[in-house]
Protein backbone atom coordinates (compact mmCIF):
# COMPACT_ATOMS: atom_id res chain seq x y z
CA UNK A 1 8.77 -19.41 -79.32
CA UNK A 2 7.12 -22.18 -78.06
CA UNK A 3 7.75 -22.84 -73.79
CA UNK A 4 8.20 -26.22 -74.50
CA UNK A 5 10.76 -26.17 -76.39
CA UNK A 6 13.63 -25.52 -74.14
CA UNK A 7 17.02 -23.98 -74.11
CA UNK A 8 19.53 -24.35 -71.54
CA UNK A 9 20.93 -20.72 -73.07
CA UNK A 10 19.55 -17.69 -71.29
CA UNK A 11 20.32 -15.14 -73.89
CA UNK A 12 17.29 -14.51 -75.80
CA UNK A 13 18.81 -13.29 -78.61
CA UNK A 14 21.62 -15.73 -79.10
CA UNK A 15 18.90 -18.51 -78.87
CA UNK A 16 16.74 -16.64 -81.75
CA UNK A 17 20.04 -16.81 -83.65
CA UNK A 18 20.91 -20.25 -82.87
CA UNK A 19 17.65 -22.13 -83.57
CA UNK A 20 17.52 -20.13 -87.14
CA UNK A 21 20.58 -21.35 -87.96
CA UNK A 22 19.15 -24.85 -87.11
CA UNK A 23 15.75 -24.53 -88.82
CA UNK A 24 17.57 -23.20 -91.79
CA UNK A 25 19.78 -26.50 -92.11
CA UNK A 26 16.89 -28.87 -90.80
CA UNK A 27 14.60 -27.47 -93.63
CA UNK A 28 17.02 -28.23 -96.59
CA UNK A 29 18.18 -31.66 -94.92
CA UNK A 30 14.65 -32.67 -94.08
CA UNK A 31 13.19 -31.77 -97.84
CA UNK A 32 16.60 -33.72 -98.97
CA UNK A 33 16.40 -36.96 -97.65
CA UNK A 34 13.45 -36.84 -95.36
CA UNK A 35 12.58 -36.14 -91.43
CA UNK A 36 13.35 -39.71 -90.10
CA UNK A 37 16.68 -39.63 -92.32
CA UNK A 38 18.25 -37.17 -90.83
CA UNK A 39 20.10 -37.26 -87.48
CA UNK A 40 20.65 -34.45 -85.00
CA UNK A 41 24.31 -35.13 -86.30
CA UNK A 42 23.50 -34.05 -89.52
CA UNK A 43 21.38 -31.37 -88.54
CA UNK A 44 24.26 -29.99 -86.52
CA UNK A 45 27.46 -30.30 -89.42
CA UNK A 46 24.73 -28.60 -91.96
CA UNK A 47 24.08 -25.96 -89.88
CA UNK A 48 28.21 -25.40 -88.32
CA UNK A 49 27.79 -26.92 -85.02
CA UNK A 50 29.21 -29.51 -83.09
CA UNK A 51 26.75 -32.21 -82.25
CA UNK A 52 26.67 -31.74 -78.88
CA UNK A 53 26.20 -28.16 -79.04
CA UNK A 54 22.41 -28.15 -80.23
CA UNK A 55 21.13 -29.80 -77.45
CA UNK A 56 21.25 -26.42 -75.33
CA UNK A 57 19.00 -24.70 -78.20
CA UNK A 58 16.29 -27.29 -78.35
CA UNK A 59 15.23 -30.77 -76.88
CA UNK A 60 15.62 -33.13 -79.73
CA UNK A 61 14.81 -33.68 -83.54
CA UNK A 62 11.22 -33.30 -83.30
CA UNK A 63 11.58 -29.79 -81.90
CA UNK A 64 13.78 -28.86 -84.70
CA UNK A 65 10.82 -29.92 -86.86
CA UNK A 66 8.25 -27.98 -84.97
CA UNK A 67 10.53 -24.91 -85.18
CA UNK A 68 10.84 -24.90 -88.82
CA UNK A 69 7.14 -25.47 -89.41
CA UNK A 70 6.52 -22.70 -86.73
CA UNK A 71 8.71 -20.32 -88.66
CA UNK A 72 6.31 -19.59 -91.69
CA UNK A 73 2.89 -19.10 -88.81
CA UNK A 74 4.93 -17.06 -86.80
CA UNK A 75 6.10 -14.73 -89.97
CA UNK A 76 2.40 -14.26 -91.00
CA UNK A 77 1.85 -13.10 -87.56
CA UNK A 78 4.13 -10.42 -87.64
CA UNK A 79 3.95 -9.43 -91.87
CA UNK A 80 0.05 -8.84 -92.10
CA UNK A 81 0.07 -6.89 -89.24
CA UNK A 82 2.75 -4.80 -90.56
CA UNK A 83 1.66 -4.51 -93.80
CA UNK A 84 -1.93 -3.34 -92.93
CA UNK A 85 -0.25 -0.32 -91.03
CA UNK A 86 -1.29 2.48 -92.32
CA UNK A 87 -4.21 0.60 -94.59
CA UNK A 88 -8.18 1.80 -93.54
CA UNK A 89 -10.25 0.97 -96.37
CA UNK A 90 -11.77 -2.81 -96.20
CA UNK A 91 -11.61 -4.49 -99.46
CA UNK A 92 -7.99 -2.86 -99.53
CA UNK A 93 -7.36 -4.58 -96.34
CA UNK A 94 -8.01 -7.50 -97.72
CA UNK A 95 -6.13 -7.30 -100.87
CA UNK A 96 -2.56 -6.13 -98.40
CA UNK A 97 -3.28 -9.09 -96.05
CA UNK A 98 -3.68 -11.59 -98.53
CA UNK A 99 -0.96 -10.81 -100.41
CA UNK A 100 1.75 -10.00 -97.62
CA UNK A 101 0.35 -14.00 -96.28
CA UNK A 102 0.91 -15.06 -100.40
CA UNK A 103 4.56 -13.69 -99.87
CA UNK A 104 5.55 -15.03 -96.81
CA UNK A 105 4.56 -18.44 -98.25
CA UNK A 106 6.76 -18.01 -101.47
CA UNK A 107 10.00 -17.01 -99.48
CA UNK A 108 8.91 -20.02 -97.13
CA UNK A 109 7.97 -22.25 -99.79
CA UNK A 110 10.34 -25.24 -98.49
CA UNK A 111 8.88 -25.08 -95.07
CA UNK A 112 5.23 -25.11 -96.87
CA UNK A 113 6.47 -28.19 -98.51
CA UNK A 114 7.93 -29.53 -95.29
CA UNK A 115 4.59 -28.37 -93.51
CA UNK A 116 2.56 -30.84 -95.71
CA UNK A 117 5.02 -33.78 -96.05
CA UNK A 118 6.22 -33.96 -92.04
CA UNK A 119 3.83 -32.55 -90.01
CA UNK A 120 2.41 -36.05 -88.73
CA UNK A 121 5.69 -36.85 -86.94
CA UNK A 122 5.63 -34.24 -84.99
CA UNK A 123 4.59 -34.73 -80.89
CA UNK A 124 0.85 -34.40 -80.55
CA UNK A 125 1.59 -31.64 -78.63
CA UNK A 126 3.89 -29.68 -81.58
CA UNK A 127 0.56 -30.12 -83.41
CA UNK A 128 -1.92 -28.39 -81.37
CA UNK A 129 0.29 -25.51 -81.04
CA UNK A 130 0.68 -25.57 -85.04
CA UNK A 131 -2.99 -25.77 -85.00
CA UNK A 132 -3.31 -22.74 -82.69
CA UNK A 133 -1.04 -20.85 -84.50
CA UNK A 134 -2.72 -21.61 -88.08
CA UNK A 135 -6.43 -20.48 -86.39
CA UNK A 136 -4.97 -17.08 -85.05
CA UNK A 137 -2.97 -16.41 -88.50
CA UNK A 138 -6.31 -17.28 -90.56
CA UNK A 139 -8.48 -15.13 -87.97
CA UNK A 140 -6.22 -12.31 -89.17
CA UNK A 141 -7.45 -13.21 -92.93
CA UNK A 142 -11.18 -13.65 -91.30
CA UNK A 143 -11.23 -9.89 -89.49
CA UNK A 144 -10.38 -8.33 -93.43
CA UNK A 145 -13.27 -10.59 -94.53
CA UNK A 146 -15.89 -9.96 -92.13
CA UNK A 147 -14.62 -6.09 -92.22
CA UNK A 148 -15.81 -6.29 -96.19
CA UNK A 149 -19.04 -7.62 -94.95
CA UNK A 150 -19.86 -5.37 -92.59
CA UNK A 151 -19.08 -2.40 -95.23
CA UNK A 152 -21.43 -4.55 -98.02
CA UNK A 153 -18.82 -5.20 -100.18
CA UNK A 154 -19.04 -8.95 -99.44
CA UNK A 155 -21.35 -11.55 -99.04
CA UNK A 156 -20.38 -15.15 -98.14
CA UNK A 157 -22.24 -17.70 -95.69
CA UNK A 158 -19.02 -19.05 -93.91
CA UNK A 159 -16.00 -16.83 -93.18
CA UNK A 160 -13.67 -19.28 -92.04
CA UNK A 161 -14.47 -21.48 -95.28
CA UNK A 162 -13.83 -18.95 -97.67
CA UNK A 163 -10.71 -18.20 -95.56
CA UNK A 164 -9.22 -21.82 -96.08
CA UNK A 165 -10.39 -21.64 -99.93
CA UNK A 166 -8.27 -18.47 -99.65
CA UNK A 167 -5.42 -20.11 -97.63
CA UNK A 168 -5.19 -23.14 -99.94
CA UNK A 169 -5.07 -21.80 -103.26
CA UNK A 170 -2.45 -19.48 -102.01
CA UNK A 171 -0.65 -22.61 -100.57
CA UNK A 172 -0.96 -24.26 -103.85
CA UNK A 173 1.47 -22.11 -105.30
CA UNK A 174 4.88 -23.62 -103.11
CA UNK A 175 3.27 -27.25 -103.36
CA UNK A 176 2.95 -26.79 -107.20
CA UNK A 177 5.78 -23.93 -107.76
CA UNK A 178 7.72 -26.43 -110.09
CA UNK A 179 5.65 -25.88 -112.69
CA UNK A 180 3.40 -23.09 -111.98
CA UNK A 181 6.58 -20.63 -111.66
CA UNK A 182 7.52 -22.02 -115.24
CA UNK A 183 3.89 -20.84 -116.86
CA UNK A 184 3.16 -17.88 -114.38
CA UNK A 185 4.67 -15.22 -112.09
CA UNK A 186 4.26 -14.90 -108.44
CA UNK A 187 1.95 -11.42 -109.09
CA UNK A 188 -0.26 -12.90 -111.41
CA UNK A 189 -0.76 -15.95 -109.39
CA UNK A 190 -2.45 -13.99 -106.72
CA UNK A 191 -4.10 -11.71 -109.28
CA UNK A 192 -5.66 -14.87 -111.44
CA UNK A 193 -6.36 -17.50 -108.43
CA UNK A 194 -5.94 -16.56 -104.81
CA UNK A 195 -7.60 -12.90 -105.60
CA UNK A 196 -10.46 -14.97 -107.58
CA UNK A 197 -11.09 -16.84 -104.38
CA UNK A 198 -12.95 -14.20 -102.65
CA UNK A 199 -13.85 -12.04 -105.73
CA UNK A 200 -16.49 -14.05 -106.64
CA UNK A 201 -18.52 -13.04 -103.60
CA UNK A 202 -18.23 -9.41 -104.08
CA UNK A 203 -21.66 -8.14 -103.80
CA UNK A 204 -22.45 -5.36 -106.63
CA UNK A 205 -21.78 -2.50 -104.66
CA UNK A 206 -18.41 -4.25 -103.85
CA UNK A 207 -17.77 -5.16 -107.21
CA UNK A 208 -18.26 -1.10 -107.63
CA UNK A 209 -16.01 -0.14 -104.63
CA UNK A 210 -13.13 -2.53 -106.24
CA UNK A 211 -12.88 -0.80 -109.65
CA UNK A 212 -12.51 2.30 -107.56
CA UNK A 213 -9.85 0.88 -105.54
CA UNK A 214 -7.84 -0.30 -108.74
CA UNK A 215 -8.44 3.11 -110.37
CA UNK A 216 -7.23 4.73 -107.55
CA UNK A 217 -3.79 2.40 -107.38
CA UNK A 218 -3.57 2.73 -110.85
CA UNK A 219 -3.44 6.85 -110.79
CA UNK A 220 -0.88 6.78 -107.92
CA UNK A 221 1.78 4.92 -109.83
């Protein structure tokens, strides 16, 4: 967690609790009727406490905001990692990082939404760290990328722009789920658009490499 946002609890564990139970509420009430619509009051009753009570778990409203925006960064951070355990090959680094970031998004997708539609209120401060955080969750993306490169499976002039085009058409799919989820699954989304982002600067011998890779999942099911 952020140092700045304080808690007058010492137990580091009850305070992880605590301000999930708060983000939790604070996402569904701020979606609902909007960030500068809802009170701390309201914050508190939706998520079971008293009013008075979640003033020792953060500072004030806007800090409930940044922790609920910080929750879907700070997930990345810890599911690519995890799910790259184990994973040596390049391109299929790639693929397992993309995907664990697609997922995290669609079990976060009301904090994307919140993400895009609150974010400006926050404290200049929240901001920057969001910033931050983005930058080192995307330079996770960028290491799989320029790992493809350095193999010659890829070719692409700017890393960190084909990691947003990456990043946004995987975003795309909570800020359009209402009707994409009606026409499409969650699998074939990242097969047939976020997949496609980086695809289409596979150099031959890549192009190669990733029919081998699919053969290879395809015998071990």
């Amino acid at each position: 967690m952020l140092d700045s946002v304080k808690a007058t609890v010492e137990d580091p564990a009850l305070v992880r609790s605590r301000r999930a139970q708060l983000v939790a509420a604070a996402i569904a009430l701020f979606n609902r009727q909007g960030f500068f619509s809802t009170t701390v009051k309201d914050i508190a009753r939706e998520a079971g406490f008293s009013a008075g009570l979640i003033y020792q778990y953060v500072g004030d409203k806007q800090d409930v905001l940044f922790l609920a925006l910080q929750k879907i960064v700070e997930t990345n951070k810890e599911r690519i990692p995890a799910a790259l355990e184990g994973v040596t090959d390049p391109l299929a680094r790639l693929v397992t990082a993309i995907e664990a970031y697609c997922r995290v998004l669609d079990a976060n997708g009301d904090a994307v939404l919140l993400t895009y539609r609150e974010s400006k209120s926050l404290k200049q401060a929240h901001k920057d760290a969001l910033k931050q955080l983005e930058r080192e969750t995307n330079a996770m993306l960028s290491a799989c990328i320029e790992d493809c490169i350095a193999s010659g499976w890829l070719r692409t002039e700017k890393v960190e722009l084909l990691t947003y085009h990456i990043v946004v058409v995987a975003h795309a799919w909570a800020l359009k789920h209402w009707r994409l989820r009606e026409i499409t699954t969650l699998d074939e989304y990242i097969r047939l658009n976020v997949h496609s982002a980086w695809q289409a600067c596979l150099t031959p011998q890549g192009k190669r490499h990733q029919v081998r890779l699919q053969a290879g999942a395809q015998s071990a099911r």
